[in-house]
Protein backbone atom coordinates (compact mmCIF):
# COMPACT_ATOMS: atom_id res chain seq x y z
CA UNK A 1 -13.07 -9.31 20.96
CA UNK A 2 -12.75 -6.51 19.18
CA UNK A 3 -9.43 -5.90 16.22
CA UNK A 4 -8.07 -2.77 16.26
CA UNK A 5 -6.80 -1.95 12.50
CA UNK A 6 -4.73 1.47 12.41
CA UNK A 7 -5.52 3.62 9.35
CA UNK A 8 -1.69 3.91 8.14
CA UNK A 9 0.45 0.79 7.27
CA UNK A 10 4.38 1.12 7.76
CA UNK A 11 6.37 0.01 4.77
CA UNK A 12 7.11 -3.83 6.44
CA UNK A 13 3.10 -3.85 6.78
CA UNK A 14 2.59 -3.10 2.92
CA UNK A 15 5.06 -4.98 1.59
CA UNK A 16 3.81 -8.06 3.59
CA UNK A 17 0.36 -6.90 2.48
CA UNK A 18 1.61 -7.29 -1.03
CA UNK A 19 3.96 -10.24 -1.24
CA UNK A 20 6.88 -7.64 -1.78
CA UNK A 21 9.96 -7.07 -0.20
CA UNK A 22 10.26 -3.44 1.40
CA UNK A 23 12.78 -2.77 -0.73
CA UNK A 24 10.30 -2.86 -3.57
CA UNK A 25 8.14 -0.83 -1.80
CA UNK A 26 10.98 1.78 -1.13
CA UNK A 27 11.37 0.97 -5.46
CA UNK A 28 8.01 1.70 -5.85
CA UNK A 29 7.57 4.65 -4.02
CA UNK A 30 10.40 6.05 -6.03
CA UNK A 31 8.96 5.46 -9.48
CA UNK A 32 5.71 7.32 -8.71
CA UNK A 33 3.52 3.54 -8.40
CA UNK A 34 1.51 4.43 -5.36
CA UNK A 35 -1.79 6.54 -6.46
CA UNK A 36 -1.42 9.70 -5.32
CA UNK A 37 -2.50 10.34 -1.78
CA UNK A 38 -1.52 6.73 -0.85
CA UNK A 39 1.79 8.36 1.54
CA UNK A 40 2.19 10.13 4.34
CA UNK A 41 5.31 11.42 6.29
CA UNK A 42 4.97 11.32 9.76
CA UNK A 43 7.88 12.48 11.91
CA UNK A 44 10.10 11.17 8.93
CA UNK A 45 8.43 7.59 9.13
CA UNK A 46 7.27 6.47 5.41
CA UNK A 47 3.51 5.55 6.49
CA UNK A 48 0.36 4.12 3.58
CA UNK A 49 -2.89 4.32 4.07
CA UNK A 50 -4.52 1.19 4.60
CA UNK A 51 -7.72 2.58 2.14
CA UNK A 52 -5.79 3.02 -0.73
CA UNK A 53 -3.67 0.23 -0.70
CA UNK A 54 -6.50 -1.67 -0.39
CA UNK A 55 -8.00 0.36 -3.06
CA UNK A 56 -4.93 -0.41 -5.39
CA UNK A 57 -5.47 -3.96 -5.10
CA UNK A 58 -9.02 -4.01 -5.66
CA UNK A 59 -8.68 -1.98 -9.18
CA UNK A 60 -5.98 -3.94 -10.24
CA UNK A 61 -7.49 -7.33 -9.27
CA UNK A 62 -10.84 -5.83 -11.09
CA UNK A 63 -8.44 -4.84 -13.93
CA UNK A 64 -7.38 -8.95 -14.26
CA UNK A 65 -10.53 -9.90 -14.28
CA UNK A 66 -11.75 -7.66 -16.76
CA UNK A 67 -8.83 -8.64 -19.71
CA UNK A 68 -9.26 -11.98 -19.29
């Protein structure tokens, strides 16, 4: 069987991804908390790419590690 995992995340996928509501992720976007490159506009859908979220997490789950 083989999983097909789509490049871009919609902001229910990422906040689920996250443990966050979408309205945090909506908060977040506004504030400038994504790294840059992380979102795309596609016909006026709010789309993430699945790398860099996944990126994100990994540096800041590196970052706990490292200050403990």
């Amino acid at each position: 069987m083989q999983v097909n995992i789509s490049p871009l995340m919609d902001v229910n996928e990422v906040a689920a991804y996250l443990h966050l509501s979408p309205a945090t992720i909506y908060s977040k976007r506004t504030r400038r908390e994504f790294p840059e490159g992380t979102i795309v506009k596609l016909s006026g859908k709010l789309l993430f790419k699945r790398e860099k979220i996944e990126q994100m997490v990994e540096d800041a789950t590196e970052l706990s590690f490292n200050h403990s």
